[in-house]
N, C-alpha and C. Protein backbone atom coordinates (compact mmCIF):
# COMPACT_ATOMS: atom_id res chain seq x y z
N UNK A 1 25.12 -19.01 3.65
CA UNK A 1 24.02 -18.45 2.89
C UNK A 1 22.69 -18.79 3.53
N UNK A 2 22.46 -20.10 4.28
CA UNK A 2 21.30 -20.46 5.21
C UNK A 2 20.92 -19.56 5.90
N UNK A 3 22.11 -18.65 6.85
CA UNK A 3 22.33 -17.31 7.64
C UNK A 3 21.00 -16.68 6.74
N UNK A 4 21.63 -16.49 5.61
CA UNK A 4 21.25 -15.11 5.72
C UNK A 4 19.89 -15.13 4.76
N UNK A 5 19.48 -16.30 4.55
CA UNK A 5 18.51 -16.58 3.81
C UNK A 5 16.85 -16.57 4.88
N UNK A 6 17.60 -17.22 6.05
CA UNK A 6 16.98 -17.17 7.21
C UNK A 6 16.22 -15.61 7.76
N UNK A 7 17.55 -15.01 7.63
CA UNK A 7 17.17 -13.62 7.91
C UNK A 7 16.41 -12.78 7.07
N UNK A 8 16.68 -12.71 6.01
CA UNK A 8 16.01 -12.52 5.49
C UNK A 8 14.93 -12.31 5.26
N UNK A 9 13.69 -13.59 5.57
CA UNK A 9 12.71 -14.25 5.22
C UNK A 9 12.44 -13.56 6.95
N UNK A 10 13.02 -13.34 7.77
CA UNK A 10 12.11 -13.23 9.34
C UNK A 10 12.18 -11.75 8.97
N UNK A 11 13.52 -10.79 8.50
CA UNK A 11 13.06 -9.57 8.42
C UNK A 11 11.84 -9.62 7.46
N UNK A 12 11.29 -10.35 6.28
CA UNK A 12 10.13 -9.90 5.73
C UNK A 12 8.70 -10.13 6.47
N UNK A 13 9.15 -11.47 7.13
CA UNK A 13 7.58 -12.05 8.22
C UNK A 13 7.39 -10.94 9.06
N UNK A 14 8.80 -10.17 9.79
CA UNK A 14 8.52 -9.21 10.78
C UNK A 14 7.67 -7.52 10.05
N UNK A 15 8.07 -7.61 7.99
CA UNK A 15 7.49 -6.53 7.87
C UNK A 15 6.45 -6.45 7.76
N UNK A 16 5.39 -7.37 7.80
CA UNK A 16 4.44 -8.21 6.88
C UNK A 16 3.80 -7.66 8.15
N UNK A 17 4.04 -8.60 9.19
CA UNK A 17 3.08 -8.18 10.44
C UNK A 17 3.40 -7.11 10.95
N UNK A 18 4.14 -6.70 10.74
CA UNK A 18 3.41 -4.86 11.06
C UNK A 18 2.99 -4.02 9.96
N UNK A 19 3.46 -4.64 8.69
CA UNK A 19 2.33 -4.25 7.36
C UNK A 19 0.35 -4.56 8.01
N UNK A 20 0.81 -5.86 8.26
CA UNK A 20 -0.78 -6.39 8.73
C UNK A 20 -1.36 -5.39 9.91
N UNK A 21 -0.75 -4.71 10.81
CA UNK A 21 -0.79 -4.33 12.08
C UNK A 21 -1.19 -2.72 11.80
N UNK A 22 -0.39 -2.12 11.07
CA UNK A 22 -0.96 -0.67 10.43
C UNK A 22 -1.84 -0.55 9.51
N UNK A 23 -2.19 -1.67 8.69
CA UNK A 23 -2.99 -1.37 7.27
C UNK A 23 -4.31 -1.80 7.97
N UNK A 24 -4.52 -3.12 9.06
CA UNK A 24 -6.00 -3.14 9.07
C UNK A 24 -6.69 -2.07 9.66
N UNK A 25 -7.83 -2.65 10.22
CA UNK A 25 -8.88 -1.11 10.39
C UNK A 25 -8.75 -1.38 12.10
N UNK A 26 -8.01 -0.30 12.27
CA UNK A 26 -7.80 0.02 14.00
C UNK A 26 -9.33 0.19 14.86
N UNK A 27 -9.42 -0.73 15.87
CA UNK A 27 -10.78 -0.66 16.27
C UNK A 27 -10.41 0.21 17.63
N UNK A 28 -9.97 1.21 17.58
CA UNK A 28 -9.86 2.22 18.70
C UNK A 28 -10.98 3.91 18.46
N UNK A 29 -11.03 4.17 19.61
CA UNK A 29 -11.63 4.89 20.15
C UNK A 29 -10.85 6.07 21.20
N UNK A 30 -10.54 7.06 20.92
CA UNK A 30 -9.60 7.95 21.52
C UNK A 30 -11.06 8.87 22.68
N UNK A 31 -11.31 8.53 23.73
CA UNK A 31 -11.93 9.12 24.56
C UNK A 31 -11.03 9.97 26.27
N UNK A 32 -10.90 10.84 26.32
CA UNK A 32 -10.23 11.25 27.33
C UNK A 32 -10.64 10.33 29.09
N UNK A 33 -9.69 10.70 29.85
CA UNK A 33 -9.99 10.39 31.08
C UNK A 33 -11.05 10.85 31.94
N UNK A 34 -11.29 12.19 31.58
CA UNK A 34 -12.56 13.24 32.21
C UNK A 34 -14.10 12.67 31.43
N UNK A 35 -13.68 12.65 29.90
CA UNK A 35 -15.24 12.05 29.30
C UNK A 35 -15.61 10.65 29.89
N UNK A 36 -14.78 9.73 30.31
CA UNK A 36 -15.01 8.24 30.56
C UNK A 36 -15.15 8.97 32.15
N UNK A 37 -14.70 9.50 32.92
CA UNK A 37 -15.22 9.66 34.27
C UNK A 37 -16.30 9.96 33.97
N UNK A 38 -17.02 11.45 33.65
CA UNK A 38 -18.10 11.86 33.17
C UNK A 38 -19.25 11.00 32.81
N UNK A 39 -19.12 9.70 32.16
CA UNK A 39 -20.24 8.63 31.70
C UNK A 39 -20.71 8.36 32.60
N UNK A 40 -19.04 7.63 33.28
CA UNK A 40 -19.38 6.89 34.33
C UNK A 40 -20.39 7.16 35.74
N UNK A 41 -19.59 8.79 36.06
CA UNK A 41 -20.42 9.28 37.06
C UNK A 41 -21.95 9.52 36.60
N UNK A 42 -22.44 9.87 35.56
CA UNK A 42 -23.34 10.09 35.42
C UNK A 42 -24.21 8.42 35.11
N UNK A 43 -23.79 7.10 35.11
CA UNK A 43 -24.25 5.75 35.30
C UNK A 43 -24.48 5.86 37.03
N UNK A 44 -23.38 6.23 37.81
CA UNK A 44 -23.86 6.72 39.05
C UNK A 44 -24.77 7.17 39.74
N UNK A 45 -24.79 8.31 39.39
CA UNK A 45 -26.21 9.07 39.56
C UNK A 45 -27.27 8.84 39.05
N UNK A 46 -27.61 7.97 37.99
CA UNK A 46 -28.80 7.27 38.23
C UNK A 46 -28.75 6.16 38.54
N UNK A 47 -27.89 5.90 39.10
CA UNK A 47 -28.23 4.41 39.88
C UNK A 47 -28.06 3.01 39.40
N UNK A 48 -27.49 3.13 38.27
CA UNK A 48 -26.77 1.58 37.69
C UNK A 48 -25.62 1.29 37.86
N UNK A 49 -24.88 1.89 38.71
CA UNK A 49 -23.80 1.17 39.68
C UNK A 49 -23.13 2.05 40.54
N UNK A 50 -22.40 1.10 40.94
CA UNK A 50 -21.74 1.77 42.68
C UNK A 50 -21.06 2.38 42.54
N UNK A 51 -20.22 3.02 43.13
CA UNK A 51 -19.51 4.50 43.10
C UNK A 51 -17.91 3.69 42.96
N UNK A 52 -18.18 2.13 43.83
CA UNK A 52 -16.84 1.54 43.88
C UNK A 52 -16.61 0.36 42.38
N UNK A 53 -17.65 0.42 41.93
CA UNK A 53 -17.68 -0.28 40.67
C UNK A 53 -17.36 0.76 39.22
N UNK A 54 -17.92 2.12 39.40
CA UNK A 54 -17.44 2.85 38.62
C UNK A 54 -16.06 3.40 38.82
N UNK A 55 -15.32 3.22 39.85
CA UNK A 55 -13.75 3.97 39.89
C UNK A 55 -13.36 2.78 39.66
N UNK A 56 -13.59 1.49 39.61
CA UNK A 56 -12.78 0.62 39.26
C UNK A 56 -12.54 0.37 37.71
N UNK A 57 -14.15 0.67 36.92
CA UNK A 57 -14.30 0.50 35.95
C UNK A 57 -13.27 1.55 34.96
N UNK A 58 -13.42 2.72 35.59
CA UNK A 58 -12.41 3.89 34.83
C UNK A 58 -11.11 3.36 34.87
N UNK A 59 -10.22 2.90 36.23
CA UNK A 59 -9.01 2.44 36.37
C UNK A 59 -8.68 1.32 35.34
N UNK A 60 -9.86 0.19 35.37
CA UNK A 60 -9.32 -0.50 33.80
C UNK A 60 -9.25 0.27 32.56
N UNK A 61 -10.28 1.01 32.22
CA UNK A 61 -10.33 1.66 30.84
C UNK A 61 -9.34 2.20 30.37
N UNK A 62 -8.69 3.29 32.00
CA UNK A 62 -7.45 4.10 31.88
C UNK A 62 -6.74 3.13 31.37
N UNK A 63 -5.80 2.06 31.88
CA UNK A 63 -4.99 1.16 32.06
C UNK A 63 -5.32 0.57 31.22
N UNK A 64 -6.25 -0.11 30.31
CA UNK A 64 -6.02 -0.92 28.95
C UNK A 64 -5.57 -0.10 27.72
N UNK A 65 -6.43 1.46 28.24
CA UNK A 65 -5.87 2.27 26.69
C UNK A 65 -3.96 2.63 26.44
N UNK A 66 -3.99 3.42 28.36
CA UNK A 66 -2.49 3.19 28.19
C UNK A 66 -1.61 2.23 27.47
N UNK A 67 -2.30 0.88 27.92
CA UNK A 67 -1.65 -0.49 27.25
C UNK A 67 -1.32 -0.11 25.89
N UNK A 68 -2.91 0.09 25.19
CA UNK A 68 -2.68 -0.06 23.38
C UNK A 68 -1.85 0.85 23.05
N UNK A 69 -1.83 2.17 23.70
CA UNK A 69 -1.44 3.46 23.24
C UNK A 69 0.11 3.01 23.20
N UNK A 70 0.50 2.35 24.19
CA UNK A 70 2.03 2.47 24.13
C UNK A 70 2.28 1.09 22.96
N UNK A 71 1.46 0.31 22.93
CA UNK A 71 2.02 -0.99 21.98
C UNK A 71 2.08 -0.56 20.50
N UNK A 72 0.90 0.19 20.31
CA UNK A 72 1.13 0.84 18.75
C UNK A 72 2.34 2.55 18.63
N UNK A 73 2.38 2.77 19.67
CA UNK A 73 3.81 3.78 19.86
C UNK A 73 5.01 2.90 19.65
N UNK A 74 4.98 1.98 20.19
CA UNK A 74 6.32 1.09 20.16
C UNK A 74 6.23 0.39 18.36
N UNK A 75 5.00 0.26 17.87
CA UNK A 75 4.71 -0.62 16.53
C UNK A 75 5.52 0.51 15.14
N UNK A 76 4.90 1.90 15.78
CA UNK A 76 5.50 2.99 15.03
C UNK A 76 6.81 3.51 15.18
N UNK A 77 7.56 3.44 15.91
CA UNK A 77 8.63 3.51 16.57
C UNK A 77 9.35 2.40 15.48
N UNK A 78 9.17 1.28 15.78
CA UNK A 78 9.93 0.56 15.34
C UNK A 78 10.22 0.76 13.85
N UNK A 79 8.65 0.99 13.18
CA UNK A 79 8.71 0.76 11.69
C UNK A 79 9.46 2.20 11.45
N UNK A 80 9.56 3.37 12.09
CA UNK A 80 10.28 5.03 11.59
C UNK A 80 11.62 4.46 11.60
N UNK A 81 12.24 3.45 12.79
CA UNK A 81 13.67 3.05 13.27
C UNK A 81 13.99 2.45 11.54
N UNK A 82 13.33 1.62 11.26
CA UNK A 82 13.36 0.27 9.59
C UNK A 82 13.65 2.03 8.49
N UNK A 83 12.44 2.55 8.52
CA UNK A 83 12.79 3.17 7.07
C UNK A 83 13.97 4.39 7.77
N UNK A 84 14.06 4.48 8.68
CA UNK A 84 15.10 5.62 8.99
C UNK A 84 16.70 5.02 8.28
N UNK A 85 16.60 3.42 9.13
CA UNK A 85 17.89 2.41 8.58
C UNK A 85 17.98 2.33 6.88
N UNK A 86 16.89 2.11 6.14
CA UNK A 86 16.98 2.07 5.17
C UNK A 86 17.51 3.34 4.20
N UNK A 87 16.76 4.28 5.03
CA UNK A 87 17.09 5.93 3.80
C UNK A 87 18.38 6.41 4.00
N UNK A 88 18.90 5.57 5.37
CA UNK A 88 20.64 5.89 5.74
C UNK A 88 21.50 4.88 4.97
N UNK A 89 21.10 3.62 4.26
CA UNK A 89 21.70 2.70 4.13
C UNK A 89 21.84 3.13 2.45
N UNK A 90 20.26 3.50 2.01
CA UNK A 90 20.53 4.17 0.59
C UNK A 90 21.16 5.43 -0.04
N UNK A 91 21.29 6.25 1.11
CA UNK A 91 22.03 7.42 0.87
C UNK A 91 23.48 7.60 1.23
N UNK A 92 23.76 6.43 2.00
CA UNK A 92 25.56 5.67 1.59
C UNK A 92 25.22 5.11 0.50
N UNK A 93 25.03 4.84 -0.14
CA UNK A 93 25.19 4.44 -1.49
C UNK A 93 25.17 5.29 -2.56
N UNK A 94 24.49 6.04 -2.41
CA UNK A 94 24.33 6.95 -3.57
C UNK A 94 25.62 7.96 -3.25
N UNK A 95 25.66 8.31 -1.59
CA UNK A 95 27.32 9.30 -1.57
C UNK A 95 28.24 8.69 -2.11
N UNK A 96 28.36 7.32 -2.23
CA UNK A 96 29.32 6.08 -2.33
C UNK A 96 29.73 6.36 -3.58
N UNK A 97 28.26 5.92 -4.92
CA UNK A 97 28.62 5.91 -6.10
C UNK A 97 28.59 7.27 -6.90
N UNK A 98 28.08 8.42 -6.16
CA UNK A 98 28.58 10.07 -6.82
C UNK A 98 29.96 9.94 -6.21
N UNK A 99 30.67 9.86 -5.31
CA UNK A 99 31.95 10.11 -5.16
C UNK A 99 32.82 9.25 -5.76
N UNK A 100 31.94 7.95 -6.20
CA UNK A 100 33.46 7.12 -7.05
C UNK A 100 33.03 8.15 -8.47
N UNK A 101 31.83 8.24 -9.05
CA UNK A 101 32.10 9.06 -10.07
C UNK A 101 32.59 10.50 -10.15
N UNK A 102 32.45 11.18 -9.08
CA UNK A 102 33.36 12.24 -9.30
C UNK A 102 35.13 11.92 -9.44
N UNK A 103 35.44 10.61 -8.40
CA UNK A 103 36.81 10.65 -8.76
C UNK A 103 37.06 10.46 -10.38
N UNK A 104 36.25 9.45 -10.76
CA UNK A 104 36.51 9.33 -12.14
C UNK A 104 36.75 10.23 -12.76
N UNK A 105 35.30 11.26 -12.99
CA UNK A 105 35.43 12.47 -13.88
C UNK A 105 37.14 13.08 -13.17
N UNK A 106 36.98 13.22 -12.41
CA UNK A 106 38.33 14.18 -11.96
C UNK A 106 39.40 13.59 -12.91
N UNK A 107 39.47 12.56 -12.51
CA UNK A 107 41.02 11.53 -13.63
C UNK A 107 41.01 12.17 -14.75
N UNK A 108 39.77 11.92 -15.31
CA UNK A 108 39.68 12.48 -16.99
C UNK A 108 40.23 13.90 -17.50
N UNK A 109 39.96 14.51 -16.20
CA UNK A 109 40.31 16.23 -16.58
C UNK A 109 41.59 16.24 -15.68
N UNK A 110 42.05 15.43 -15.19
CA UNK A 110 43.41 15.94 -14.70
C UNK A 110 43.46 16.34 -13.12
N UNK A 111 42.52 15.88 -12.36
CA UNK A 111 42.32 16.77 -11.15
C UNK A 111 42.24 15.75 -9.83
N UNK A 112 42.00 14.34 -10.12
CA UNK A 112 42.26 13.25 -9.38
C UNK A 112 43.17 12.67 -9.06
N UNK A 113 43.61 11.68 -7.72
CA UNK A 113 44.74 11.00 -8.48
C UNK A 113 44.58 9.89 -8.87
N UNK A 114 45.28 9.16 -9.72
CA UNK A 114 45.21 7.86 -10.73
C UNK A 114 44.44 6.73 -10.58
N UNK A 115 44.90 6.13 -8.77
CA UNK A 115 44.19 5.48 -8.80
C UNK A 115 43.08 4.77 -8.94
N UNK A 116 42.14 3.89 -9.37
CA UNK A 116 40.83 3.93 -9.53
C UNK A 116 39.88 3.79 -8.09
N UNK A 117 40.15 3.38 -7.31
CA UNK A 117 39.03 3.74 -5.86
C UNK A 117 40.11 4.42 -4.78
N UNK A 118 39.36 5.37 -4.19
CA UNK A 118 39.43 6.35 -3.29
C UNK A 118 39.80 5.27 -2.06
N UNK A 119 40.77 5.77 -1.03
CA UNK A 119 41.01 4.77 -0.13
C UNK A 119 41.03 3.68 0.34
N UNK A 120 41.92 2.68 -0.88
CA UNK A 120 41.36 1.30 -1.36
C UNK A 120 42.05 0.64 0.09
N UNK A 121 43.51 0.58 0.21
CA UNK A 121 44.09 0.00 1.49
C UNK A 121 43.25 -0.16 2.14
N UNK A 122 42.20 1.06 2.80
CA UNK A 122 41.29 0.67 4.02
C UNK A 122 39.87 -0.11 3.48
N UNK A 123 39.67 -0.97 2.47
CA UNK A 123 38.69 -1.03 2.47
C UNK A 123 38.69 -2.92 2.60
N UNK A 124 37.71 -3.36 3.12
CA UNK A 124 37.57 -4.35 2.90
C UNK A 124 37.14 -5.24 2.00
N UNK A 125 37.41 -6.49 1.43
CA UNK A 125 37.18 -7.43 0.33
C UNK A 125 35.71 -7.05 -0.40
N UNK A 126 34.63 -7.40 0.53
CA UNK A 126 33.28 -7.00 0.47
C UNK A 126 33.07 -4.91 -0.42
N UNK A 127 33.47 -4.50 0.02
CA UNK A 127 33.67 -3.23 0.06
C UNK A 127 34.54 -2.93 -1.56
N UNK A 128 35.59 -3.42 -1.74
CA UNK A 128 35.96 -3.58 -3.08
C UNK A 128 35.27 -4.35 -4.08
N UNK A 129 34.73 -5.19 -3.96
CA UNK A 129 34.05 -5.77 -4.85
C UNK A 129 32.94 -5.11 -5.13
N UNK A 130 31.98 -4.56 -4.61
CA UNK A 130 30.88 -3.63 -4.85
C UNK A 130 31.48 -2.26 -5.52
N UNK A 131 32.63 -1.86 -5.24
CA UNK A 131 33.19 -0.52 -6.71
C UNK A 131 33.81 -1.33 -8.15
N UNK A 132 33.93 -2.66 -8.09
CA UNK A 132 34.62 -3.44 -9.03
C UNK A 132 33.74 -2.87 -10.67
N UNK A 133 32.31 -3.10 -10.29
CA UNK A 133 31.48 -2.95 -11.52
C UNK A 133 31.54 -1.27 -12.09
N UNK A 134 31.91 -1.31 -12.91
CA UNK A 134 31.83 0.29 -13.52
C UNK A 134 33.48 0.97 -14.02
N UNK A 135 34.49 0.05 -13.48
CA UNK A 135 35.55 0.35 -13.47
C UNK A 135 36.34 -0.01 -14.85
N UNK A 136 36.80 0.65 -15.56
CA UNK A 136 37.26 0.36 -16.75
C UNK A 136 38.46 -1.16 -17.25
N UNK A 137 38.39 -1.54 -18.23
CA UNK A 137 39.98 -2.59 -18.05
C UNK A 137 41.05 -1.83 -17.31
N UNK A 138 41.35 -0.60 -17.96
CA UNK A 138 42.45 -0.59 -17.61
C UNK A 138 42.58 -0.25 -15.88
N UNK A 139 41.83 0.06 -15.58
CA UNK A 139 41.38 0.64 -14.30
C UNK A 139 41.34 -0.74 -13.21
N UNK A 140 40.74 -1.62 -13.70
CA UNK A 140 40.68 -3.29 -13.31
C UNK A 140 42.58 -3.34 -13.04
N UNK A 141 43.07 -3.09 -14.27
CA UNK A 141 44.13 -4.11 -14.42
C UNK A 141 45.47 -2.91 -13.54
N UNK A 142 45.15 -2.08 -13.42
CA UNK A 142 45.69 -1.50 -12.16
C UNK A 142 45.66 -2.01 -10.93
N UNK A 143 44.27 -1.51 -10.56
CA UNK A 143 43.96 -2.47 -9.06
C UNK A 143 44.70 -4.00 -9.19
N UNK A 144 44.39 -4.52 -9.88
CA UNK A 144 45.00 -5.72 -9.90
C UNK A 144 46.36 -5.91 -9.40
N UNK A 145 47.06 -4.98 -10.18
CA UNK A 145 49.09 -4.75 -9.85
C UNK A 145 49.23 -4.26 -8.64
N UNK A 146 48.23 -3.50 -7.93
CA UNK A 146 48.60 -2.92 -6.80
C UNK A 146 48.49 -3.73 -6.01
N UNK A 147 47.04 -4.66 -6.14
CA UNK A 147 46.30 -5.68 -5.24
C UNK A 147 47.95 -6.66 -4.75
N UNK A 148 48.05 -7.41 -5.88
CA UNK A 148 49.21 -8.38 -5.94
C UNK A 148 50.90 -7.58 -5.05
N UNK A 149 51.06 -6.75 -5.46
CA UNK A 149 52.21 -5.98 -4.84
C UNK A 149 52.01 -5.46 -3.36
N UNK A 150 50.70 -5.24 -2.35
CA UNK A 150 50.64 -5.04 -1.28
C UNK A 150 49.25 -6.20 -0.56
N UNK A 151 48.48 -6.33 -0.65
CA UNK A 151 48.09 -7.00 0.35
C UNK A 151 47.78 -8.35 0.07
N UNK A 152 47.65 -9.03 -1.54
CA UNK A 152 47.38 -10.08 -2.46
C UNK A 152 46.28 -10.87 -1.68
N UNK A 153 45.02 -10.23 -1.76
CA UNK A 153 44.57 -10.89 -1.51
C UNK A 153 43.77 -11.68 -2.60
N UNK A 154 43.29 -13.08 -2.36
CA UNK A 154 42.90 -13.76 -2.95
C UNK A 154 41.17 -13.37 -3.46
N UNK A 155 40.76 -13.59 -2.89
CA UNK A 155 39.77 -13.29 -3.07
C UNK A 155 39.08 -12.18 -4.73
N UNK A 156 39.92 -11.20 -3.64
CA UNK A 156 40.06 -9.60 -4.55
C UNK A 156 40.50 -9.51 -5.73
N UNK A 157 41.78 -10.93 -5.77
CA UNK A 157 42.22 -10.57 -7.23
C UNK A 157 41.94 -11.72 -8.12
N UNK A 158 40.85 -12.87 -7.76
CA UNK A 158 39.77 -13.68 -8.67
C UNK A 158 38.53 -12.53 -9.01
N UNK A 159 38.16 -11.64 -8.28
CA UNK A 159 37.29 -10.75 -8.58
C UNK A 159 37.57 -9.82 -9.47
N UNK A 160 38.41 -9.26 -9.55
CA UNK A 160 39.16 -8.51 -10.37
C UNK A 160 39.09 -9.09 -11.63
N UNK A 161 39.75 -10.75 -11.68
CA UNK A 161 39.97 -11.51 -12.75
C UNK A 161 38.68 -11.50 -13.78
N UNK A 162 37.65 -11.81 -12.71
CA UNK A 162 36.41 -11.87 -12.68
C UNK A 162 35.68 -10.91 -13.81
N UNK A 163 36.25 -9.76 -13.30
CA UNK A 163 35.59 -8.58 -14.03
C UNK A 163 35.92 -7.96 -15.10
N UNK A 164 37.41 -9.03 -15.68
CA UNK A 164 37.97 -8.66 -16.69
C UNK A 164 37.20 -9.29 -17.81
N UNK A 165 36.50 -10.57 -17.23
CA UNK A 165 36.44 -11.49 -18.18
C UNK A 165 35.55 -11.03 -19.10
């Protein structure tokens, strides 16, 4: 539980600072490569600096904006990657729990079969216990007989017990 308590707490520090990173007030300036030549040459032509001090000066400007441009591309990137994971992680869930309730309704009218979760064999401990809640006694005390007669696992069938109580 340290695991994941750990994690936790760094996925929130990590949302925080890029909460902090998008919400403050961006001190940028979107000027093209031709307008910043353009200044420059024209600092040229009247004579406040050298021709080799102004191409140098553009080559940083170019090259620091590139910098930001790609660090806040990568800042946005990341945060679309977070809610992309999330709206995929919530919409297995919601297919998850409309399809355990359609099996249900189906049972009721005759059109399901009996069992109470949809491809239970393949599912893992974790995975059964999250359909456990919503499931009727008698529906519990099925899984239960099946649990015990093929794979008994422990776990699964204190949870079960669990949910009778």
């Amino acid at each position: 539980m340290a695991g994941t308590k750990a994690s936790r707490q760094q996925e929130e520090d990590e949302r925080s600072g890029l909460r902090d990173t998008l919400t403050r007030p961006l001190e940028l300036v979107l000027l093209s490569v031709e307008r910043i030549q353009e200044s420059v040459d024209e600092a040229v032509v009247r004579g406040r600096m050298t021709r080799e001090d102004a191409n140098d000066l553009v080559a940083e400007l170019v090259t620091r904006g590139r910098r930001t441009s790609r660090d806040l591309l990568g800042d946005v990137e990341q945060l679309l990657g977070r809610g992309r994971e999330q709206i995929e992680t919530a919409a297995g869930d919601a297919r998850r729990k409309a399809g355990d309730r359609a099996v249900r309704a189906g049972r009721v009218v005759g059109l399901q079969p009996a069992f109470p979760i949809d491809d239970y064999d393949d599912l893992t401990v974790a995975q059964v216990r999250q359909r456990l809640p919503g499931l009727t006694p008698a529906e519990l005390r099925k899984l239960r007989d099946h649990e015990r007669r093929n794979a008994n696992r422990k776990s699964v069938l204190a949870a079960v017990d669990k949910a009778l109580d």
